[in-house]
PDB file of N, CA and C in Angstrom:
ATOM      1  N   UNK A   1    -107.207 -17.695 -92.193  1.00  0.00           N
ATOM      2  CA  UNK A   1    -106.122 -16.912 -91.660  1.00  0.00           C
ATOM      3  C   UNK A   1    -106.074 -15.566 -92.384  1.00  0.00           C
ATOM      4  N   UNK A   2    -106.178 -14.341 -91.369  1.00  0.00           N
ATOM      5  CA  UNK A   2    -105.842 -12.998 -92.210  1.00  0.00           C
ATOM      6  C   UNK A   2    -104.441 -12.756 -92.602  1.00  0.00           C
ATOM      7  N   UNK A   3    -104.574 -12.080 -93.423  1.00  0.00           N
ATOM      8  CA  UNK A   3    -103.056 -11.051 -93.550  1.00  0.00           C
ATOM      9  C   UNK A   3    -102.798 -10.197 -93.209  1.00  0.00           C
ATOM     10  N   UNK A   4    -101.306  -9.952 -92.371  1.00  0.00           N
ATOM     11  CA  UNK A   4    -101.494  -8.853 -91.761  1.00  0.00           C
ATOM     12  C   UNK A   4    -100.919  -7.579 -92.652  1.00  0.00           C
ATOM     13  N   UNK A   5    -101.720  -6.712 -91.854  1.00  0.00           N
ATOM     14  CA  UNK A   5    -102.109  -5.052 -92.890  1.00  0.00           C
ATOM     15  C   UNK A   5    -100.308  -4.476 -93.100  1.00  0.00           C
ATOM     16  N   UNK A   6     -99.916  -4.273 -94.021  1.00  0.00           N
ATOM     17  CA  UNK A   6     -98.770  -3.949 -94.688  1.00  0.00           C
ATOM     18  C   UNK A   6     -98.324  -2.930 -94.026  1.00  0.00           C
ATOM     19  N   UNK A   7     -99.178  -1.763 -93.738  1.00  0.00           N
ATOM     20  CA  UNK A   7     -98.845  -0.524 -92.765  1.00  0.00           C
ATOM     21  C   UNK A   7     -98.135  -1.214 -91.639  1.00  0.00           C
ATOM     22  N   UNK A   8     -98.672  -1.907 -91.053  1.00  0.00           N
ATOM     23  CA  UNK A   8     -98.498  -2.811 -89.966  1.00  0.00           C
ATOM     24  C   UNK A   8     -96.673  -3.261 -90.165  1.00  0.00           C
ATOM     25  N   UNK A   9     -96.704  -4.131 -90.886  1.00  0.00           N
ATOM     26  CA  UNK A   9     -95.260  -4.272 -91.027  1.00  0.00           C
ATOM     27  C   UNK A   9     -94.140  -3.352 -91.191  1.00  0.00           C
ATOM     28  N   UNK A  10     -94.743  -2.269 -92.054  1.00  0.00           N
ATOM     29  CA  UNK A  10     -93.748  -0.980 -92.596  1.00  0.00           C
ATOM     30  C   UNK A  10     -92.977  -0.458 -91.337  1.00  0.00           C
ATOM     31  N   UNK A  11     -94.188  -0.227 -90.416  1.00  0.00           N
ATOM     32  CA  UNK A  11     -93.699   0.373 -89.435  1.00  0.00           C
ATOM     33  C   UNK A  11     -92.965  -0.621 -88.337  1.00  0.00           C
ATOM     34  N   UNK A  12     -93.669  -1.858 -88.132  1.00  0.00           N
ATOM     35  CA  UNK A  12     -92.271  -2.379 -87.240  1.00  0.00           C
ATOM     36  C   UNK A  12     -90.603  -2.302 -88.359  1.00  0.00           C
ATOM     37  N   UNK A  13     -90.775  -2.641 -89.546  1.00  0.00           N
ATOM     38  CA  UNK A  13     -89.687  -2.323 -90.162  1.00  0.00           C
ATOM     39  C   UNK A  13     -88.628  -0.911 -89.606  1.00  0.00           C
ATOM     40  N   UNK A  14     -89.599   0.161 -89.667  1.00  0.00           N
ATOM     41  CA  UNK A  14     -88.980   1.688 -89.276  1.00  0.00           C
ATOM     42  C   UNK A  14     -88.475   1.791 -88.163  1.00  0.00           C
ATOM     43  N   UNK A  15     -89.383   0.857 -86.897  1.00  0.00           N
ATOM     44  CA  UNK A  15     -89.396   1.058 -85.829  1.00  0.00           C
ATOM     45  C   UNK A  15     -88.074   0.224 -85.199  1.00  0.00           C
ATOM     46  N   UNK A  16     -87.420  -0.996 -86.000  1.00  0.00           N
ATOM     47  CA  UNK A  16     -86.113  -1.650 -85.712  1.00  0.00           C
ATOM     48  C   UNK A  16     -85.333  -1.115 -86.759  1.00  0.00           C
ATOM     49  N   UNK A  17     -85.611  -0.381 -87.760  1.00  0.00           N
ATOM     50  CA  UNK A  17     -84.167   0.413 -88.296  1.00  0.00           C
ATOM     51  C   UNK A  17     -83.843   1.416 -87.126  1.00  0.00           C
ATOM     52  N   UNK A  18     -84.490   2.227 -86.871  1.00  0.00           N
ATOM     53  CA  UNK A  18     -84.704   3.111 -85.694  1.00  0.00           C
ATOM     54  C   UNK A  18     -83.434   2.696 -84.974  1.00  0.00           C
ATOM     55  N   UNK A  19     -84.037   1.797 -84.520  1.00  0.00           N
ATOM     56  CA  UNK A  19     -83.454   1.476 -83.087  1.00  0.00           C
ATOM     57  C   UNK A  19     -81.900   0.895 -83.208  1.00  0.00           C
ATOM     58  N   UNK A  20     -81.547  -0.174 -84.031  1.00  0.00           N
ATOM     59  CA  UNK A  20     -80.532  -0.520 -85.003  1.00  0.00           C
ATOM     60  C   UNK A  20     -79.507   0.389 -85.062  1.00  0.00           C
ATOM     61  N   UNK A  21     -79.983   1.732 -86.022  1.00  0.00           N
ATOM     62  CA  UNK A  21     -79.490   2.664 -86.047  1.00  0.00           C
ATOM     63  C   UNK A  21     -79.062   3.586 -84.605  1.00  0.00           C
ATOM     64  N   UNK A  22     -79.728   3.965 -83.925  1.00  0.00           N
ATOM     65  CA  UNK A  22     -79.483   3.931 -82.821  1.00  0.00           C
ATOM     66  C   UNK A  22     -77.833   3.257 -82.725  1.00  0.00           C
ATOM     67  N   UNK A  23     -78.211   1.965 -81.969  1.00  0.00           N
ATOM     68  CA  UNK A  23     -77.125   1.364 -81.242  1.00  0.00           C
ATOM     69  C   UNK A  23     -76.075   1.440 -81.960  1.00  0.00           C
ATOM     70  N   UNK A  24     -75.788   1.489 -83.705  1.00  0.00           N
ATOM     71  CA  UNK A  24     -74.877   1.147 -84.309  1.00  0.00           C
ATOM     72  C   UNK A  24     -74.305   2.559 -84.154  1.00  0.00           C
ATOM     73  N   UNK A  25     -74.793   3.834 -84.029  1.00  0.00           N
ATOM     74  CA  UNK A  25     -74.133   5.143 -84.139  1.00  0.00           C
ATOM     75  C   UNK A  25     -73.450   5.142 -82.875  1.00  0.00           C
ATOM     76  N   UNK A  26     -74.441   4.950 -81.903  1.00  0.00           N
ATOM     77  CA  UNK A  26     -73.903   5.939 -80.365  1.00  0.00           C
ATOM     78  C   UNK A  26     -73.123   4.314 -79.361  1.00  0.00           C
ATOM     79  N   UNK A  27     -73.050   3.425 -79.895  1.00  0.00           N
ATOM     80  CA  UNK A  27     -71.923   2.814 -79.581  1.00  0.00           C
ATOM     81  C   UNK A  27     -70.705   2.491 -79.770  1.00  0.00           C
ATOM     82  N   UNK A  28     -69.793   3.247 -80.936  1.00  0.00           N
ATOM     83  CA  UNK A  28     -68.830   3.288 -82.358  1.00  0.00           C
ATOM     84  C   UNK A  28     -68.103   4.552 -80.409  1.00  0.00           C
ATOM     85  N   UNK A  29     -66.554   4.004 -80.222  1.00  0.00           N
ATOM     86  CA  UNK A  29     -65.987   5.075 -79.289  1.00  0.00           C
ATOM     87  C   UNK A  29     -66.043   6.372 -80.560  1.00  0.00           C
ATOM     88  N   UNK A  30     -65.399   7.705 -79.682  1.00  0.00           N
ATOM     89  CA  UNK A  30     -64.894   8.315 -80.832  1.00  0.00           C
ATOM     90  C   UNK A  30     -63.803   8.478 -81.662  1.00  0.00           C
ATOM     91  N   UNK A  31     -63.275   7.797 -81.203  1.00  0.00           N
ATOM     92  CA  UNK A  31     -61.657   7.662 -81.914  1.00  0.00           C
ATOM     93  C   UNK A  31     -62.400   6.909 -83.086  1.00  0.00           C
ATOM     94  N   UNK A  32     -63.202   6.442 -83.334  1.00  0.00           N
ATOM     95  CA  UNK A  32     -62.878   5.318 -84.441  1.00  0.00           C
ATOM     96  C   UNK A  32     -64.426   5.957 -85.590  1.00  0.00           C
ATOM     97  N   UNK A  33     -65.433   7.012 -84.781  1.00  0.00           N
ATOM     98  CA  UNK A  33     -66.345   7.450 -85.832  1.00  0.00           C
ATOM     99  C   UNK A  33     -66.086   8.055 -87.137  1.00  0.00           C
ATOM    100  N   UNK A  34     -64.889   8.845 -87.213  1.00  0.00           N
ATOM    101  CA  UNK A  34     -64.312   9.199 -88.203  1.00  0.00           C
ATOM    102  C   UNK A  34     -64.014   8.350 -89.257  1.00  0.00           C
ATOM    103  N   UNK A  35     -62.906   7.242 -89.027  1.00  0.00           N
ATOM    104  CA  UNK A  35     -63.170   6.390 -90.076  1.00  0.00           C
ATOM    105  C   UNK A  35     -63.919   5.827 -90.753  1.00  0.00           C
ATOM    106  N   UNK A  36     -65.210   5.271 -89.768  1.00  0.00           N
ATOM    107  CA  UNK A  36     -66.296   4.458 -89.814  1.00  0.00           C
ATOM    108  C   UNK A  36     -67.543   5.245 -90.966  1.00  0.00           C
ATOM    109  N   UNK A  37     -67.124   6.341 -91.025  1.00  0.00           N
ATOM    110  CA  UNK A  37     -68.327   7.344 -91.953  1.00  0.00           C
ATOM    111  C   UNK A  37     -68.522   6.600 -93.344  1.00  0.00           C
ATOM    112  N   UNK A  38     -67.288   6.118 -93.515  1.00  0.00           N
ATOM    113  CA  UNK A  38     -67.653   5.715 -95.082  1.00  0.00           C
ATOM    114  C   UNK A  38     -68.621   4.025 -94.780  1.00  0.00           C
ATOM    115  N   UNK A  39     -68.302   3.446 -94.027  1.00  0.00           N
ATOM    116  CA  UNK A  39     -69.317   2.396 -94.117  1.00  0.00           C
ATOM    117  C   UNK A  39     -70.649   2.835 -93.635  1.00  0.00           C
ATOM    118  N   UNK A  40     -70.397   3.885 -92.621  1.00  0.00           N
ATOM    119  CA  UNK A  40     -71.962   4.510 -92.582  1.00  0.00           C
ATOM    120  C   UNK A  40     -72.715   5.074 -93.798  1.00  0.00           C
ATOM    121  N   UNK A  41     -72.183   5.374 -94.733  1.00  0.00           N
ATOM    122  CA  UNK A  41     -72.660   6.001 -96.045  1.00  0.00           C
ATOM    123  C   UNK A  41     -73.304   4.566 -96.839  1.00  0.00           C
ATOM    124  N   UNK A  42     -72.225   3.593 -96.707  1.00  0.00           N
ATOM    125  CA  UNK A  42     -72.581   2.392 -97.292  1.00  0.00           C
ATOM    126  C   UNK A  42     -73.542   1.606 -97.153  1.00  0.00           C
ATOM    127  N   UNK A  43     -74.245   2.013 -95.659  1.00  0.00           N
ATOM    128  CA  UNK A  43     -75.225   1.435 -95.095  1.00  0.00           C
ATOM    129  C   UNK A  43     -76.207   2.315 -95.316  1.00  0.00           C
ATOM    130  N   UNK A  44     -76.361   3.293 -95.306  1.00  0.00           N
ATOM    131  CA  UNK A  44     -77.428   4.448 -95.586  1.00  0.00           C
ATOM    132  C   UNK A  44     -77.704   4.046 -97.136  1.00  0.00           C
ATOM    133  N   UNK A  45     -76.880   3.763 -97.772  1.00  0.00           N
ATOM    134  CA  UNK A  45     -77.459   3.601 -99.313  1.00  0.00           C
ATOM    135  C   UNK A  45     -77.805   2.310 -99.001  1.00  0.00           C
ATOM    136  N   UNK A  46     -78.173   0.753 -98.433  1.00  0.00           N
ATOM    137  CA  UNK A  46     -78.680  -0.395 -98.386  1.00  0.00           C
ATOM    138  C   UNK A  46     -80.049   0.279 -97.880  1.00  0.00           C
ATOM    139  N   UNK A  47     -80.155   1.137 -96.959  1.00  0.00           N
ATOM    140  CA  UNK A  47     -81.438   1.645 -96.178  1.00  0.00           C
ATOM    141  C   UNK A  47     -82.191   2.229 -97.263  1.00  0.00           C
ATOM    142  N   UNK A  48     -81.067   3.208 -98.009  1.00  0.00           N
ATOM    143  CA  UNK A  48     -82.590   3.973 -98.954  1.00  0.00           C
ATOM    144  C   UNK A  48     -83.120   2.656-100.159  1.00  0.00           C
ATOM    145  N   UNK A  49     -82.116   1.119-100.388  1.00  0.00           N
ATOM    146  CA  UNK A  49     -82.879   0.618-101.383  1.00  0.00           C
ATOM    147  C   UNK A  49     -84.356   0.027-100.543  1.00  0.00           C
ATOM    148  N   UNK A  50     -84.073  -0.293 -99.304  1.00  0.00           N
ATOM    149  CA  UNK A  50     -84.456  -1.344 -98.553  1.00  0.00           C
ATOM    150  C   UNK A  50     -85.979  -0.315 -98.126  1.00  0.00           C
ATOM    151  N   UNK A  51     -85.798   1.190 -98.089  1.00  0.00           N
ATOM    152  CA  UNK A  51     -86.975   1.920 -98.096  1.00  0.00           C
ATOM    153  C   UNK A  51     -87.696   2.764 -99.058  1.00  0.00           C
ATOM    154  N   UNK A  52     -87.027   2.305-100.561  1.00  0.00           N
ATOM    155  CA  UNK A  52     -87.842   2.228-102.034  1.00  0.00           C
ATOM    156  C   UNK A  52     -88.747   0.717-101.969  1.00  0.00           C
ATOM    157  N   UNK A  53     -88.075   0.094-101.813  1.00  0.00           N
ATOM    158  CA  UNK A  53     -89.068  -1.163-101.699  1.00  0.00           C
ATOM    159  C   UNK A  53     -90.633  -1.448-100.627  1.00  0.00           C
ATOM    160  N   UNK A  54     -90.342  -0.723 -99.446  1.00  0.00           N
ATOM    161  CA  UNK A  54     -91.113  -0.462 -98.785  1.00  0.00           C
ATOM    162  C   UNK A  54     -91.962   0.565 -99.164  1.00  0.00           C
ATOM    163  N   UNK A  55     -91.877   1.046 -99.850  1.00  0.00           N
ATOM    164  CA  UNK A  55     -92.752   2.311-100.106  1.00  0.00           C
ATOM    165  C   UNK A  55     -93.214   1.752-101.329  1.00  0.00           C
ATOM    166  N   UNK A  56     -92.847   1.607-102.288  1.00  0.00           N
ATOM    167  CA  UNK A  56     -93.503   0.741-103.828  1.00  0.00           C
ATOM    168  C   UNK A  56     -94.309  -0.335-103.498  1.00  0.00           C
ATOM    169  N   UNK A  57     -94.020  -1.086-102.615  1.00  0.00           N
ATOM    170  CA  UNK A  57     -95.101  -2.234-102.431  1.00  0.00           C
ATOM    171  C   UNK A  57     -95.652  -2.077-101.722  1.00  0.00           C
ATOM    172  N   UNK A  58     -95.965  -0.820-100.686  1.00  0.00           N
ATOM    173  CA  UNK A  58     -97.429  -0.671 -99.931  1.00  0.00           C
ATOM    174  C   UNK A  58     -98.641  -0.268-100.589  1.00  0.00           C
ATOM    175  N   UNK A  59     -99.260  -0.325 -99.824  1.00  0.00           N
ATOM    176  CA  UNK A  59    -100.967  -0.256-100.300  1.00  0.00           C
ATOM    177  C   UNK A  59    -101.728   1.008 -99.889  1.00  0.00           C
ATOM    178  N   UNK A  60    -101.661   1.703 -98.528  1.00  0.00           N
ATOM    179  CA  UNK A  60    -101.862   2.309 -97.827  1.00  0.00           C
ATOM    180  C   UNK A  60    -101.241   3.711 -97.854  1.00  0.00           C
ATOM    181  N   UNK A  61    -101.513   4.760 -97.492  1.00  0.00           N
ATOM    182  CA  UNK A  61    -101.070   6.153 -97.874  1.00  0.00           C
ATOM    183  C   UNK A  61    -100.093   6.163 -97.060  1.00  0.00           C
ATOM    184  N   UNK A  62     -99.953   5.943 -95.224  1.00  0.00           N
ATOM    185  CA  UNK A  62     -99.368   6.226 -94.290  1.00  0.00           C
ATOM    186  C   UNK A  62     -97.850   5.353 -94.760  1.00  0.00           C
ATOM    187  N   UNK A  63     -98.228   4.149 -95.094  1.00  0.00           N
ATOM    188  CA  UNK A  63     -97.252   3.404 -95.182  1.00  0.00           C
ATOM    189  C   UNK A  63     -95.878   4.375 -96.392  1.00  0.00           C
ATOM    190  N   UNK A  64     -96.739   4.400 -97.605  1.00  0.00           N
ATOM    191  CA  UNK A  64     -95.985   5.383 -98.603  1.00  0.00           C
ATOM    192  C   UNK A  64     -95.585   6.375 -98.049  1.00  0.00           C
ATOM    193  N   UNK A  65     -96.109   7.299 -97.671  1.00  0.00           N
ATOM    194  CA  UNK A  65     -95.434   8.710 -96.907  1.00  0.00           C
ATOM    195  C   UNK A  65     -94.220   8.246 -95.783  1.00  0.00           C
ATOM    196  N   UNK A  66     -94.431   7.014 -95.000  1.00  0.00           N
ATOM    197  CA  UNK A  66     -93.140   6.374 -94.263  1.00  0.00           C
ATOM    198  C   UNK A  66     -92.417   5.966 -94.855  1.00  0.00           C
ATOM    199  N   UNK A  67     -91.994   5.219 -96.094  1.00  0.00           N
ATOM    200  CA  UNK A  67     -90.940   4.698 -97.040  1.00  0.00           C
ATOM    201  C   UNK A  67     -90.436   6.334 -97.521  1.00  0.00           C
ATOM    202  N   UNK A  68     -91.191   6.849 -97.882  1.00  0.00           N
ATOM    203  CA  UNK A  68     -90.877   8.258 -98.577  1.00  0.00           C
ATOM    204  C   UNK A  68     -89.707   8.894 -97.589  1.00  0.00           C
ATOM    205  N   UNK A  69     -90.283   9.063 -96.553  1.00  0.00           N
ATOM    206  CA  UNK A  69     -90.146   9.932 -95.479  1.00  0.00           C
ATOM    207  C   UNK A  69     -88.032   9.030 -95.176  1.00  0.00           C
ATOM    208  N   UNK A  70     -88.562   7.960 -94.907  1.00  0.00           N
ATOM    209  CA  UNK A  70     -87.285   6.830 -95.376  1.00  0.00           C
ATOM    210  C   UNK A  70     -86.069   7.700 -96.008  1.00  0.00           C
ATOM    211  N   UNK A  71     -86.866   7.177 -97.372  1.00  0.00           N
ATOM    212  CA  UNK A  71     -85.324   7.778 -98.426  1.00  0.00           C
ATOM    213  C   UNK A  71     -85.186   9.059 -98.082  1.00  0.00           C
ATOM    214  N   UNK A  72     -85.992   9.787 -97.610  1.00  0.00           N
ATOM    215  CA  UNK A  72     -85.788  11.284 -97.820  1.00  0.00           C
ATOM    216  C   UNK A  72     -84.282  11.479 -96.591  1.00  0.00           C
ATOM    217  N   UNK A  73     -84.910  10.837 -95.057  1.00  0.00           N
ATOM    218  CA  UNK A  73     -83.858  11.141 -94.382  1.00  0.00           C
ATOM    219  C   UNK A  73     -82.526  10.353 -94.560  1.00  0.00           C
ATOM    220  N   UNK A  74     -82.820   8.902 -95.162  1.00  0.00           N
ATOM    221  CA  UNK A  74     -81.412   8.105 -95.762  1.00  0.00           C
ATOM    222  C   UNK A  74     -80.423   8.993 -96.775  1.00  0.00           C
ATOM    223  N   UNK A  75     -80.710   9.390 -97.661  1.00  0.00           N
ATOM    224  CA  UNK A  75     -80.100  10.474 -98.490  1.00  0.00           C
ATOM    225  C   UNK A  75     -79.921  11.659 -97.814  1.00  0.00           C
ATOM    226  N   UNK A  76     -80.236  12.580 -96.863  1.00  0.00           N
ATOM    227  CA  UNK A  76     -79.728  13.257 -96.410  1.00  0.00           C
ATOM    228  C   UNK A  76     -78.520  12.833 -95.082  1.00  0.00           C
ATOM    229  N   UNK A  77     -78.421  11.316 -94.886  1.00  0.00           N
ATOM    230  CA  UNK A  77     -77.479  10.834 -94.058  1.00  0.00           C
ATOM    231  C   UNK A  77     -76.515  10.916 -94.974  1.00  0.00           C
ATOM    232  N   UNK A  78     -76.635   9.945 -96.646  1.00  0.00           N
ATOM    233  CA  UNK A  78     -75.935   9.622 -97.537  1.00  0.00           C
ATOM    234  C   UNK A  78     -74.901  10.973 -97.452  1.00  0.00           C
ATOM    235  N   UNK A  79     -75.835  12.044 -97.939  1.00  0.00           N
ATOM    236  CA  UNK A  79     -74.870  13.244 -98.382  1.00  0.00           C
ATOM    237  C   UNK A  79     -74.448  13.955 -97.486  1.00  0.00           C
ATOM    238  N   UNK A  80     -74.448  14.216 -96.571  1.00  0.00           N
ATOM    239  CA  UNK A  80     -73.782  14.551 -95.345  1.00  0.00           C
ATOM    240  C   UNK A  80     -72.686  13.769 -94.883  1.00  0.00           C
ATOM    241  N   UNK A  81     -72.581  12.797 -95.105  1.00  0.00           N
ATOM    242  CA  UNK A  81     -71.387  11.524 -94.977  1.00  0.00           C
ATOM    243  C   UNK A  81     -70.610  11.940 -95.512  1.00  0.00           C
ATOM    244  N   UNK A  82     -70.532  11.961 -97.086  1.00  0.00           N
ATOM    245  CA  UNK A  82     -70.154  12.316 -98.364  1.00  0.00           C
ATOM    246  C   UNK A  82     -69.492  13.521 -97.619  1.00  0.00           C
ATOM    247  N   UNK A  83     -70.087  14.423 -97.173  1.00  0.00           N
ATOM    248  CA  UNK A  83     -69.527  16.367 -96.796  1.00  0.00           C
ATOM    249  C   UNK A  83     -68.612  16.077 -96.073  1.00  0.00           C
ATOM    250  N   UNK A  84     -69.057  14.979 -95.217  1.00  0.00           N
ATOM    251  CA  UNK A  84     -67.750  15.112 -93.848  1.00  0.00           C
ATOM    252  C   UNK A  84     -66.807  14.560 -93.972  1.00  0.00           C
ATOM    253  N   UNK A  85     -66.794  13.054 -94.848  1.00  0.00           N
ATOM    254  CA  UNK A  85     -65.555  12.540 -95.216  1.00  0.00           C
ATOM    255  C   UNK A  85     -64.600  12.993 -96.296  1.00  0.00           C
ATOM    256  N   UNK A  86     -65.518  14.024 -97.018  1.00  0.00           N
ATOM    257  CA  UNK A  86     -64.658  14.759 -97.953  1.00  0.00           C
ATOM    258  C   UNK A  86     -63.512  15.711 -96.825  1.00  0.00           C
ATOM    259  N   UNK A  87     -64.052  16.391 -96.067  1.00  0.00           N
ATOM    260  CA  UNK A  87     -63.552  17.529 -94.819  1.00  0.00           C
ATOM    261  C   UNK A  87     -62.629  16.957 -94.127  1.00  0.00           C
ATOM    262  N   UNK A  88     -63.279  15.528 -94.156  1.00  0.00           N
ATOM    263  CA  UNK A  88     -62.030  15.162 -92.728  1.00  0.00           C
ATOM    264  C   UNK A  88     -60.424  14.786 -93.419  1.00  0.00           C
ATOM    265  N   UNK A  89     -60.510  14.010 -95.136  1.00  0.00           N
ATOM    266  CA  UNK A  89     -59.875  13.621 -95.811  1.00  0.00           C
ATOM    267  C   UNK A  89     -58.744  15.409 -96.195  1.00  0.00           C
ATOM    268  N   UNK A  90     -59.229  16.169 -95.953  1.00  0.00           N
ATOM    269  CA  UNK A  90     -58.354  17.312 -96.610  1.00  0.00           C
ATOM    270  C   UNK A  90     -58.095  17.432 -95.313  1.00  0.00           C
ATOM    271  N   UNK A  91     -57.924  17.602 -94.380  1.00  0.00           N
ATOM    272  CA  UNK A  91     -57.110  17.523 -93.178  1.00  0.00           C
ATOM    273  C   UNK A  91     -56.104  16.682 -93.353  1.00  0.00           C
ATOM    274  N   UNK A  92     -55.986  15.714 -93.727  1.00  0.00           N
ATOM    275  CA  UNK A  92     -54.587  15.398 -93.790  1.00  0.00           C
ATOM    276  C   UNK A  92     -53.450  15.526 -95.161  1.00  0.00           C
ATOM    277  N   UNK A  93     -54.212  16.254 -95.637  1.00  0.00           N
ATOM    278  CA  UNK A  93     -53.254  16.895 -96.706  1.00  0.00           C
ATOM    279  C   UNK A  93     -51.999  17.395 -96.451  1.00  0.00           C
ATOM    280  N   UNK A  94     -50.940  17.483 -97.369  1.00  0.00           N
ATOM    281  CA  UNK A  94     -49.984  17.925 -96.799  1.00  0.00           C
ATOM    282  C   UNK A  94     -49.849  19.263 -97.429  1.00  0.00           C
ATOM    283  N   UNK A  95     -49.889  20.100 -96.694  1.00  0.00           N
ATOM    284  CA  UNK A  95     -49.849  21.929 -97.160  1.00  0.00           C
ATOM    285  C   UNK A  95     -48.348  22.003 -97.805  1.00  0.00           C
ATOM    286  N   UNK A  96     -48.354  23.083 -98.838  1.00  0.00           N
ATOM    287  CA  UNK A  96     -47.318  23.309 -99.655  1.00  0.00           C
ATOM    288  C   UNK A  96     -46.864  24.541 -99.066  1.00  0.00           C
ATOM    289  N   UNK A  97     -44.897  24.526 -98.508  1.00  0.00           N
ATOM    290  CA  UNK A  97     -45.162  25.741 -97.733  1.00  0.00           C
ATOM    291  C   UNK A  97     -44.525  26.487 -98.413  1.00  0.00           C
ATOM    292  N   UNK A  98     -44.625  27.862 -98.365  1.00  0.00           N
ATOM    293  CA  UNK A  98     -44.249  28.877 -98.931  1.00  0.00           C
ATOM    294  C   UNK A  98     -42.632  29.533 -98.780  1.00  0.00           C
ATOM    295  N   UNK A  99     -41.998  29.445-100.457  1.00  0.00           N
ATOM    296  CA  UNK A  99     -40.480  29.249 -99.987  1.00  0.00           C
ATOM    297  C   UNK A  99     -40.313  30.812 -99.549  1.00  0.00           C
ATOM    298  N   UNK A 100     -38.843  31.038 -98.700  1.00  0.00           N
ATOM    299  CA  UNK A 100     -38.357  31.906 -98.210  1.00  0.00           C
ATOM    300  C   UNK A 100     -38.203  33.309 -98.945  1.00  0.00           C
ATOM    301  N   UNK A 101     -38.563  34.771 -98.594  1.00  0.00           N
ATOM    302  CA  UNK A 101     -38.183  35.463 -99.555  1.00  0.00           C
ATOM    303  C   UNK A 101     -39.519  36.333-100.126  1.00  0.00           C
ATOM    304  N   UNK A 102     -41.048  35.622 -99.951  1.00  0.00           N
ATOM    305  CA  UNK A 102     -41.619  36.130-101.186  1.00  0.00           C
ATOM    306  C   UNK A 102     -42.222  35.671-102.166  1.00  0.00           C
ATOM    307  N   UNK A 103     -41.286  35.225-102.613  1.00  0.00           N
ATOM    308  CA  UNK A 103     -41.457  35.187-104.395  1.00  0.00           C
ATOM    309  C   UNK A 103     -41.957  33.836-104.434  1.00  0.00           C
ATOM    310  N   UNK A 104     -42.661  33.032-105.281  1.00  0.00           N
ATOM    311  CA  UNK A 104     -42.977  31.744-105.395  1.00  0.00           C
ATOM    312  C   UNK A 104     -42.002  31.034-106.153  1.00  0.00           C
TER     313      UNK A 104
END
């Protein structure tokens, strides 16, 4: 019995995060994506461990440059999450209003 070639797996791996990802974004209504950012962040950091591992234990160049390629775009989900839930969170701040007159 052979083994099958590791490249081989990497990429069906990529190829059902893909898709995964997919359904889990563009099916969320929009009323509720806003909240949902922070577990999306939470999941983007399981993805970048889940595509260090994939990339350290391949064998093959293509495979490494795909784990790579991985964390690279998981961390730029990570921190972009991070930007927007910071943005959306100061929106509901409550502004300090300015008393009558002038003067502070």
């Amino acid at each position: 019995m052979e083994a099958v070639n590791p490249t081989l797996i990497n990429i069906i791996i990529f190829v059902l995060a893909v898709y995964v990802g997919y359904h889990v974004v563009w099916n969320v209504t929009p009323a509720l994506h806003t909240p949902l950012m922070a577990v999306t962040n939470a999941i983007s950091a399981i993805i970048i461990v889940g595509a260090m591992l994939a990339a350290a234990l391949t064998d093959g160049g293509l495979a490494r440059f795909m784990g790579v390629f991985a964390v690279a775009l998981a961390a730029v989900n990570v921190f972009g999450g991070f930007l927007v839930t910071k943005r959306m969170l100061e929106m509901f701040k409550k502004k300090d209003k300015k008393p009558a007159g002038g003067k502070p």
